[in-house]
N, C-alpha and C. Protein backbone atom coordinates (compact mmCIF):
# COMPACT_ATOMS: atom_id res chain seq x y z
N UNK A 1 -13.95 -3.53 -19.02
CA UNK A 1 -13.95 -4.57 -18.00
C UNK A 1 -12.66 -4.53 -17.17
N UNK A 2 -11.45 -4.10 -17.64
CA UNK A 2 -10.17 -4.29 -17.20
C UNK A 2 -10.25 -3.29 -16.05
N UNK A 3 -10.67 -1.89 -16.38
CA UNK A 3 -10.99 -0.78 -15.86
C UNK A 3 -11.45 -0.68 -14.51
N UNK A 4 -12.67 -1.78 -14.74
CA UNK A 4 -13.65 -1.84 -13.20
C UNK A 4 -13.00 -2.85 -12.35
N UNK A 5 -12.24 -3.90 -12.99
CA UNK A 5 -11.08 -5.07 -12.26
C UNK A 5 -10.33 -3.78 -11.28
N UNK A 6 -9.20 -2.95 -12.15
CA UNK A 6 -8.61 -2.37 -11.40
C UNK A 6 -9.20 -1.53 -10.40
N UNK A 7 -10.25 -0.86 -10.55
CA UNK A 7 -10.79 -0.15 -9.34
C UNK A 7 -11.26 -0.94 -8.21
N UNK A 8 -11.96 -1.89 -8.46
CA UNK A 8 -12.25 -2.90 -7.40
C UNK A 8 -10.93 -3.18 -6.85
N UNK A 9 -10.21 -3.68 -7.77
CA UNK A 9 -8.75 -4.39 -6.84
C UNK A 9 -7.74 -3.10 -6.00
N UNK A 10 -7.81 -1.92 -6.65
CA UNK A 10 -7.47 -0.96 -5.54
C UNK A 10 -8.34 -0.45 -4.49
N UNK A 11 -9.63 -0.50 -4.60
CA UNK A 11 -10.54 -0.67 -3.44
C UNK A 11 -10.32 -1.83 -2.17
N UNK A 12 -10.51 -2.78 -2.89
CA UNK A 12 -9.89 -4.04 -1.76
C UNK A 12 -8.82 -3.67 -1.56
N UNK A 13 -7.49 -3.50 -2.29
CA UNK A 13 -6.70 -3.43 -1.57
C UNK A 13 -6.48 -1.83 -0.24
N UNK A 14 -7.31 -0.92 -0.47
CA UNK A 14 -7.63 0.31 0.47
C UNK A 14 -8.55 -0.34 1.77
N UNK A 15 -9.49 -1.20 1.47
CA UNK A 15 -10.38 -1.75 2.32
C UNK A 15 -9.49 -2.93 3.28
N UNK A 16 -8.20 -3.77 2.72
CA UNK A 16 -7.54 -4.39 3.85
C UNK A 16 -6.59 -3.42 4.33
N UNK A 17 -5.76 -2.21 3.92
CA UNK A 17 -5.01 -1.43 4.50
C UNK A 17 -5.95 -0.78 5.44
N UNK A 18 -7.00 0.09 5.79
CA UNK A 18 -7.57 0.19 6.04
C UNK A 18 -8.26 -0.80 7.62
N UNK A 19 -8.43 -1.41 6.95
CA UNK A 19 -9.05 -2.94 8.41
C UNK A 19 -7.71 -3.48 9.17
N UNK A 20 -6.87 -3.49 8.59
CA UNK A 20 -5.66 -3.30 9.25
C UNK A 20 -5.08 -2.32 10.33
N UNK A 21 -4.93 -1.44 9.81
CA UNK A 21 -4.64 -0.14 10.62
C UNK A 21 -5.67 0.10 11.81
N UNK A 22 -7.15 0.14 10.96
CA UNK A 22 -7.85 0.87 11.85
C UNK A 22 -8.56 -0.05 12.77
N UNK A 23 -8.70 -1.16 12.49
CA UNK A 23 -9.40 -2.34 13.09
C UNK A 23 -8.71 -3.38 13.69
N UNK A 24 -7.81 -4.14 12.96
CA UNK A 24 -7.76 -5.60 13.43
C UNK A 24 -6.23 -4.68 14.54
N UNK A 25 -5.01 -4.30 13.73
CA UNK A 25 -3.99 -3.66 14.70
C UNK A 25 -4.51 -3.21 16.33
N UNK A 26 -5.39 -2.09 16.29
CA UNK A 26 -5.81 -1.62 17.65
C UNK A 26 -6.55 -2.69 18.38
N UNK A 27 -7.31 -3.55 17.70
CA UNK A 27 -8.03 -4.64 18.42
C UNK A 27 -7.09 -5.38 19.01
N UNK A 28 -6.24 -5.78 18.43
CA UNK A 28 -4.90 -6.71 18.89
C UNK A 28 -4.57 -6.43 20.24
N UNK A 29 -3.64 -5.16 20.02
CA UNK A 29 -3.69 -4.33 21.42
C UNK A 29 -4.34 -4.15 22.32
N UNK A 30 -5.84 -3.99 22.22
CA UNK A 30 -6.60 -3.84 23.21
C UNK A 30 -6.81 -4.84 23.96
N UNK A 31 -6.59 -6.07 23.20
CA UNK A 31 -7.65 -7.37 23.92
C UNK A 31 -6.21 -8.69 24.48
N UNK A 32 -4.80 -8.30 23.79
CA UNK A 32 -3.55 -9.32 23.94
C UNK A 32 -2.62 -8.60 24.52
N UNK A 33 -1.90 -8.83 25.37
CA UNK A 33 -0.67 -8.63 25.55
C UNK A 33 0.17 -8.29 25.28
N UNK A 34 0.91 -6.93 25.28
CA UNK A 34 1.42 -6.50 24.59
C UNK A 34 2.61 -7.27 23.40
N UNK A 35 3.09 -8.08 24.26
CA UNK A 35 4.20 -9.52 23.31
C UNK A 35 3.57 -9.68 22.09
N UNK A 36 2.03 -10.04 22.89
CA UNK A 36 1.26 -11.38 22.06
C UNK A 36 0.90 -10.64 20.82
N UNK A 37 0.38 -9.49 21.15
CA UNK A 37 -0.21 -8.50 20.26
C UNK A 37 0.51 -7.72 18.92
N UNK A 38 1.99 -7.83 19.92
CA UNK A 38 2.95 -7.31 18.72
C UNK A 38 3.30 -8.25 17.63
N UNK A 39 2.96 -9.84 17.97
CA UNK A 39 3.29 -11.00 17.35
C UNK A 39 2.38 -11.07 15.82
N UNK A 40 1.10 -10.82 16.76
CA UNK A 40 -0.23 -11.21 15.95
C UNK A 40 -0.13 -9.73 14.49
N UNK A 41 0.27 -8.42 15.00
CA UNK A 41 0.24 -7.57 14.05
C UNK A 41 1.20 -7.44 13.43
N UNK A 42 2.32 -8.10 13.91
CA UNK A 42 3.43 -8.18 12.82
C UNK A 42 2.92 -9.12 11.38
N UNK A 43 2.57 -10.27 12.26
CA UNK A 43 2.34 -11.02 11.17
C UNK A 43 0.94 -10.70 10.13
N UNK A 44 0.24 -9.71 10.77
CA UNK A 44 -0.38 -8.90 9.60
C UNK A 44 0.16 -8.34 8.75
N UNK A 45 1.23 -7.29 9.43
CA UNK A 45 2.15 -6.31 8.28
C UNK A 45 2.60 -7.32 7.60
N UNK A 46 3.38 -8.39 7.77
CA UNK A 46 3.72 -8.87 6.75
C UNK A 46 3.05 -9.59 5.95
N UNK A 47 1.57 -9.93 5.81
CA UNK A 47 1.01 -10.78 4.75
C UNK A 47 0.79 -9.34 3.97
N UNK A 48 0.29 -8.12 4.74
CA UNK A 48 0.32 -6.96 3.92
C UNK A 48 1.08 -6.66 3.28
N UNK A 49 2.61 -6.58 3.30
CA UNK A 49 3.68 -6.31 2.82
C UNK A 49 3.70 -7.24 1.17
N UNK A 50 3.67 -8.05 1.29
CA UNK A 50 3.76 -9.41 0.42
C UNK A 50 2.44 -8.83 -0.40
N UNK A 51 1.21 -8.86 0.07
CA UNK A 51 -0.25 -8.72 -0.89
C UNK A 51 -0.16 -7.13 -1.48
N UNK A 52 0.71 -6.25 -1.03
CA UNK A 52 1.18 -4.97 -1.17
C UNK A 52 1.61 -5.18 -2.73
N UNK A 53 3.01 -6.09 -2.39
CA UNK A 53 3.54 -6.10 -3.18
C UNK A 53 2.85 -6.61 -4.89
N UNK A 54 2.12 -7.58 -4.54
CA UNK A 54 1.10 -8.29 -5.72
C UNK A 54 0.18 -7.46 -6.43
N UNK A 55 -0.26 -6.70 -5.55
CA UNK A 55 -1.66 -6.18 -6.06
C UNK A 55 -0.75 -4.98 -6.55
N UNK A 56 0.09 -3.96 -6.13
CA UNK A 56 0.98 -3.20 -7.42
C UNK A 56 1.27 -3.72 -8.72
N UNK A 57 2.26 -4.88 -8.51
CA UNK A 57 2.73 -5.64 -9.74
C UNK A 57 1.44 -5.49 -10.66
N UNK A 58 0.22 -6.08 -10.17
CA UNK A 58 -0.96 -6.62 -10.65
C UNK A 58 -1.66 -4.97 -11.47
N UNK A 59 -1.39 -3.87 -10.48
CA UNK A 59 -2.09 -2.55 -11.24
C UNK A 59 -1.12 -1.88 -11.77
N UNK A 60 -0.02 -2.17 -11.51
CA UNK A 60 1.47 -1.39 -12.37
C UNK A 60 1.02 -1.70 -14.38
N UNK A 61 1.19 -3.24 -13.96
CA UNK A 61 1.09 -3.28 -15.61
C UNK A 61 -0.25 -3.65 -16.25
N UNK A 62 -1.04 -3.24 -15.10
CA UNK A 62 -2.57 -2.36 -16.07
C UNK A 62 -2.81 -0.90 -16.34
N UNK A 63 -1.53 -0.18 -15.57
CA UNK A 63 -1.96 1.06 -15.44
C UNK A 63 -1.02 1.44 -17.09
N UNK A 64 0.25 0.11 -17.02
CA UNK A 64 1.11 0.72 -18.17
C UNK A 64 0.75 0.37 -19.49
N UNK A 65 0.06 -0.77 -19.27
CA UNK A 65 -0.98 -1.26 -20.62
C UNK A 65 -1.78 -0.28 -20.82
N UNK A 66 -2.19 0.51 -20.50
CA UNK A 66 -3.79 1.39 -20.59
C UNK A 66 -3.48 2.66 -21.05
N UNK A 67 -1.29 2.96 -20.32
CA UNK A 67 -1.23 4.16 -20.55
C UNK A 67 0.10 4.00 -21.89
N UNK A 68 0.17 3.18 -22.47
CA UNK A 68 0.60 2.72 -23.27
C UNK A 68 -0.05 3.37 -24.74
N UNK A 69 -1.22 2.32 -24.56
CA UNK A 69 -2.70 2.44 -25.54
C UNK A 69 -2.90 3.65 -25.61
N UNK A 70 -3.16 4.58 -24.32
CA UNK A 70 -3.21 6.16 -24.43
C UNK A 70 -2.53 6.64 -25.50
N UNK A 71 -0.97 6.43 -25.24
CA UNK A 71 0.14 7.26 -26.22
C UNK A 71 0.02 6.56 -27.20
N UNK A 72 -0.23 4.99 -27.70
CA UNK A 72 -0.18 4.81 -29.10
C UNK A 72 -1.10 6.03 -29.85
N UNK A 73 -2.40 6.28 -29.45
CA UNK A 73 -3.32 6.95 -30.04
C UNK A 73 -3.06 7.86 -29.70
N UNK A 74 -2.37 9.32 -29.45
CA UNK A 74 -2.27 10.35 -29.14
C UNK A 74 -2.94 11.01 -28.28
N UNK A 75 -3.42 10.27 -27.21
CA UNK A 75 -4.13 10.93 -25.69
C UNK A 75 -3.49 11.40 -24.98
N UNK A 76 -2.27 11.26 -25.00
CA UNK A 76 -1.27 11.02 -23.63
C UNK A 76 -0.21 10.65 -23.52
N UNK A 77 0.59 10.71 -22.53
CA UNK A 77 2.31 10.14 -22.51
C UNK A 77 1.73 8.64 -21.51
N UNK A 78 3.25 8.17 -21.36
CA UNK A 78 2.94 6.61 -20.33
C UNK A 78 3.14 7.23 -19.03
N UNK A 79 3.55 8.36 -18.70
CA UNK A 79 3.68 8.83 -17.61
C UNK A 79 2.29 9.37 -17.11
N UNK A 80 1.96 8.76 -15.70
CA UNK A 80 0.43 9.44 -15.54
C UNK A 80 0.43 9.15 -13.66
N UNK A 81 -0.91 9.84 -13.47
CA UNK A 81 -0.48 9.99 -12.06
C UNK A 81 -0.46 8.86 -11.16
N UNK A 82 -1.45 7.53 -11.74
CA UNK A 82 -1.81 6.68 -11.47
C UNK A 82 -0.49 5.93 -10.78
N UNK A 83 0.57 6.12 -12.21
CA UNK A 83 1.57 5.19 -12.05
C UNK A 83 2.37 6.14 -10.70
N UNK A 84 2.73 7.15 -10.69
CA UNK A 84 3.32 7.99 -10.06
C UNK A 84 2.84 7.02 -8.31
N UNK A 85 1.92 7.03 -8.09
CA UNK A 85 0.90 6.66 -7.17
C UNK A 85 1.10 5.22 -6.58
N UNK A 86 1.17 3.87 -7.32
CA UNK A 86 1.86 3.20 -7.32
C UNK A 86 3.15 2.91 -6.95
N UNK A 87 4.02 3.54 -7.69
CA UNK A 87 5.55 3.59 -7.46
C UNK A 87 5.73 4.32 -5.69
N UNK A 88 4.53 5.20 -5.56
CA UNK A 88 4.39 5.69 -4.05
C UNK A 88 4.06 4.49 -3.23
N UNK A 89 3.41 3.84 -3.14
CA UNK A 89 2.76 2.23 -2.71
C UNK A 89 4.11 1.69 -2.73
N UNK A 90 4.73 1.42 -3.85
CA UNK A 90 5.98 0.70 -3.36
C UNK A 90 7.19 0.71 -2.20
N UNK A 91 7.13 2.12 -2.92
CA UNK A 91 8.38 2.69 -2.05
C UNK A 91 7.82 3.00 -0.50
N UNK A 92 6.87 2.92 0.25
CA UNK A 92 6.05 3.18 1.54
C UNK A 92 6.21 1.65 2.11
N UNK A 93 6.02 0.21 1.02
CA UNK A 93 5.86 -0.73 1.63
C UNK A 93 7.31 -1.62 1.57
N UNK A 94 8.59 -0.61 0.45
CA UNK A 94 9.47 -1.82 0.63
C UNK A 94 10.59 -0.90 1.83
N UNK A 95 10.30 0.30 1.83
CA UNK A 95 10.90 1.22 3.35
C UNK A 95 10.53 0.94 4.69
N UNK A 96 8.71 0.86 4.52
CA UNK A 96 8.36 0.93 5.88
C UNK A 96 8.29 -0.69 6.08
N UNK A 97 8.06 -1.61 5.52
CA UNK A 97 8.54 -3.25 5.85
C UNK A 97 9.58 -3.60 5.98
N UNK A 98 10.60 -3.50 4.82
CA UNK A 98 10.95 -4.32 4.09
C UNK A 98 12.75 -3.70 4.64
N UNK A 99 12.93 -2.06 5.08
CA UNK A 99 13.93 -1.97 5.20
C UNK A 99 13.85 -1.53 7.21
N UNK A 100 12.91 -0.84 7.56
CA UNK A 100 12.73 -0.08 8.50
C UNK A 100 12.32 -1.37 9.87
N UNK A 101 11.75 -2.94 9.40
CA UNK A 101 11.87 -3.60 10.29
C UNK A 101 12.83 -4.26 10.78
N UNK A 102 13.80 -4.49 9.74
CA UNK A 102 14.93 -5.21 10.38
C UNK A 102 15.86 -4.29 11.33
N UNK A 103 15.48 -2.88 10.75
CA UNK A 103 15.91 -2.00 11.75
C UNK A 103 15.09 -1.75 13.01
N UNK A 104 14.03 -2.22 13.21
CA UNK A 104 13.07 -2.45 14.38
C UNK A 104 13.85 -3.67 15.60
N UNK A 105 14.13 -4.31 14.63
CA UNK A 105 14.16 -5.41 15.49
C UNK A 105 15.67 -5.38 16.27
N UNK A 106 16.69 -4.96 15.36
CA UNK A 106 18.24 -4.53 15.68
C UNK A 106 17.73 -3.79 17.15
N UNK A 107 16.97 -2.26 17.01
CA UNK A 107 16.46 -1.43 18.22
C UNK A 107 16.03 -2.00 19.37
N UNK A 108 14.87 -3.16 19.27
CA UNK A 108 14.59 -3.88 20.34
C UNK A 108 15.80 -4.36 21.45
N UNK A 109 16.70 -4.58 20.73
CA UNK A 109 17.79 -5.31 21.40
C UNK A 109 19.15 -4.66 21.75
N UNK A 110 18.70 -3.03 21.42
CA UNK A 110 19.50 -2.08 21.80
C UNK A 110 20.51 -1.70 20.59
N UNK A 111 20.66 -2.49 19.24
CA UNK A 111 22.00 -1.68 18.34
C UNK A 111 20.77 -0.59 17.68
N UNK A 112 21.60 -0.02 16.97
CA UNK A 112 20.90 0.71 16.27
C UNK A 112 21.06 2.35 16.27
N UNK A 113 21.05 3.25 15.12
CA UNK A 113 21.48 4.53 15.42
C UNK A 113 19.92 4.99 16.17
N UNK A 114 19.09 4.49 15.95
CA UNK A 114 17.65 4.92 16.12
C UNK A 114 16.77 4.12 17.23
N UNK A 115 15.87 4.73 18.21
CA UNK A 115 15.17 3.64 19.18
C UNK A 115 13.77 3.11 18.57
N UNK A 116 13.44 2.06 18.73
CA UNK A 116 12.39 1.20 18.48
C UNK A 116 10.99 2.12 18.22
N UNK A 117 10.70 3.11 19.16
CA UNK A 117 9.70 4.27 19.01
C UNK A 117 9.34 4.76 18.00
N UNK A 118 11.11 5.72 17.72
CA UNK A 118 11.44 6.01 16.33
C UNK A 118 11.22 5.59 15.26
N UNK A 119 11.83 4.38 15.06
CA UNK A 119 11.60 3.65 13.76
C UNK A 119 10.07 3.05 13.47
N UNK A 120 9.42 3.24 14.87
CA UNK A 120 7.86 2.22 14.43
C UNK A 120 7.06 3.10 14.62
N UNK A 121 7.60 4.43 14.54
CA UNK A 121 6.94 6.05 14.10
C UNK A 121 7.39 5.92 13.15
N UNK A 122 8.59 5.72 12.20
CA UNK A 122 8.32 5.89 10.34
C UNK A 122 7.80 4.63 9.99
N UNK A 123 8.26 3.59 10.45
CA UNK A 123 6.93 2.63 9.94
C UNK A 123 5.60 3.10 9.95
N UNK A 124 5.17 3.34 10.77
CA UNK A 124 3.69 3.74 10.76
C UNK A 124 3.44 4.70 9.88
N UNK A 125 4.13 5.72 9.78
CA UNK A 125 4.23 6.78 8.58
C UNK A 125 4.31 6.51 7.29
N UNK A 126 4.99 5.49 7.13
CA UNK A 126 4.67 5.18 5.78
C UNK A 126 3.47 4.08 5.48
N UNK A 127 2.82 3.45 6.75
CA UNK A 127 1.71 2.87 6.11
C UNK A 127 0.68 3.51 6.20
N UNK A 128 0.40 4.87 7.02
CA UNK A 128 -0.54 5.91 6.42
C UNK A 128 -0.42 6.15 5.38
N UNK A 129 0.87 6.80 5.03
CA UNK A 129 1.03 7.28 3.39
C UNK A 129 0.43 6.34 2.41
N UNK A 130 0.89 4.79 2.92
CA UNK A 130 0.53 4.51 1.54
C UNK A 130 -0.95 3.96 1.58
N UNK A 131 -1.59 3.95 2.67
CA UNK A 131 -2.95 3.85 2.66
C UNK A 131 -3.45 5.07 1.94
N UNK A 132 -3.06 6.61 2.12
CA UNK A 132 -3.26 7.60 1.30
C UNK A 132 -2.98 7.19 -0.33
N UNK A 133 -1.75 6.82 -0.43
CA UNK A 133 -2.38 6.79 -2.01
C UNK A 133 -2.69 5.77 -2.36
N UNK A 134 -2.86 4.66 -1.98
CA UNK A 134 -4.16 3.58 -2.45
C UNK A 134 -5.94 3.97 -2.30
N UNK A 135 -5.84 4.56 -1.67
CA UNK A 135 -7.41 5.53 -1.31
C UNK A 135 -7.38 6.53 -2.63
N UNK A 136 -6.23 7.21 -3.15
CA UNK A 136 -6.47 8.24 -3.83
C UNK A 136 -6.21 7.29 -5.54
N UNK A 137 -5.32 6.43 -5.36
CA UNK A 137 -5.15 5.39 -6.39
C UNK A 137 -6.59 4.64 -6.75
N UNK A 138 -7.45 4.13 -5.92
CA UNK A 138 -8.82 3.81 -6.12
C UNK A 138 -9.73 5.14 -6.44
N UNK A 139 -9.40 5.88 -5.89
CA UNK A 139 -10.51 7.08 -6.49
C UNK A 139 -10.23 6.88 -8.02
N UNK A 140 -8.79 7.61 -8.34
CA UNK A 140 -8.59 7.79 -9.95
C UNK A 140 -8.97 6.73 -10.95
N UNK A 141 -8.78 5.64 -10.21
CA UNK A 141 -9.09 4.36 -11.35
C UNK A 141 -10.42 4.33 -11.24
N UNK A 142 -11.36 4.59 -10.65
CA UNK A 142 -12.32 4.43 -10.22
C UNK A 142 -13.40 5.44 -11.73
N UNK A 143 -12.68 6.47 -11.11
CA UNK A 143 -13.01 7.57 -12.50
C UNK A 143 -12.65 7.42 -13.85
N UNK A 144 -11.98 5.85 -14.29
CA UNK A 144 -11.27 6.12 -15.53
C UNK A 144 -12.32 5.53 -16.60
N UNK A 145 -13.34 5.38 -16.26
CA UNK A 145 -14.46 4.32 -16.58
C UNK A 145 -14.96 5.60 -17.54
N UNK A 146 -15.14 5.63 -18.81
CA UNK A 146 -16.28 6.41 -19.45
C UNK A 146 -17.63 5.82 -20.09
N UNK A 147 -18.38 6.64 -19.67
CA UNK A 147 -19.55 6.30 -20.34
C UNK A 147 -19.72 6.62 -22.26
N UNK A 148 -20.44 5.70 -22.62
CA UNK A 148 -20.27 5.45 -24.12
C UNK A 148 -21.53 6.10 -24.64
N UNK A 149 -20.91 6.91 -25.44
CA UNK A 149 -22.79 7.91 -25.83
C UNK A 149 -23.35 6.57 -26.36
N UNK A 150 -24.67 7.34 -26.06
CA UNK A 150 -26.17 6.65 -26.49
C UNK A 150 -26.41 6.33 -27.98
């Protein structure tokens, strides 16, 4: 049961990265002002940033409970790709939010070693990435499900 929790919950969470990026962001743009538009998708990235952060916490220590249990019984180490994958999710959302906007915003207003372009080209880079491994993070959990002979 824990198993199919986590795949669902890395699915949803691939399905709002996802509607984000590919949907609600470009819609913004298309239909607001550029100001207005940058307002409205910021304040997406950041409920993303924050629900980013939860739903890791939330599969970190199911992935370490599970891979825990593995190594008690001799399946496996706690090291696995899952977690590897995760710790990728983190580091994509506390760089490309968490460090790379305040450096956005410095740029807007001219300080900065880097221009606004720049930096909201590695922002964006890292929320592909980590849409990549939440897509590839839901595949694997997805597969961790075995069927129980007959």
């Amino acid at each position: 049961m824990a198993d199919r929790f986590a795949a669902l919950l890395a699915g949803l969470w691939a399905g709002l990265l996802v509607g984000i990026g590919a949907v609600a962001a470009p819609a913004a743009f298309a239909t607001l002002p550029a100001q207005e538009a940058g307002r409205v998708v910021g304040r997406m990235f950041a409920i993303d940033a924050y629900t980013s952060l939860a739903i890791a916490v939330v599969l970190l220590l199911f992935v370490r409970r599970r891979r825990r249990a593995d190594a008690d019984a001799a399946r496996g180490s706690q090291f696995s790709h899952e977690l590897m994958l995760l710790l990728g999710t983190l580091a994509c959302t506390v760089g490309g939010y968490f460090a790379v906007l305040p450096m956005m915003e410095a740029a807007r207003v001219g300080q900065g070693a880097l221009s606004f372009g720049a930096l909201h080209a590695i922002s964006a880079g890292a929320f592909v990435v980590k849409g990549l491994f939440v897509l590839a993070l839901a595949w694997r959990l997805g597969g961790l499900r075995t069927i129980a002979p007959s």
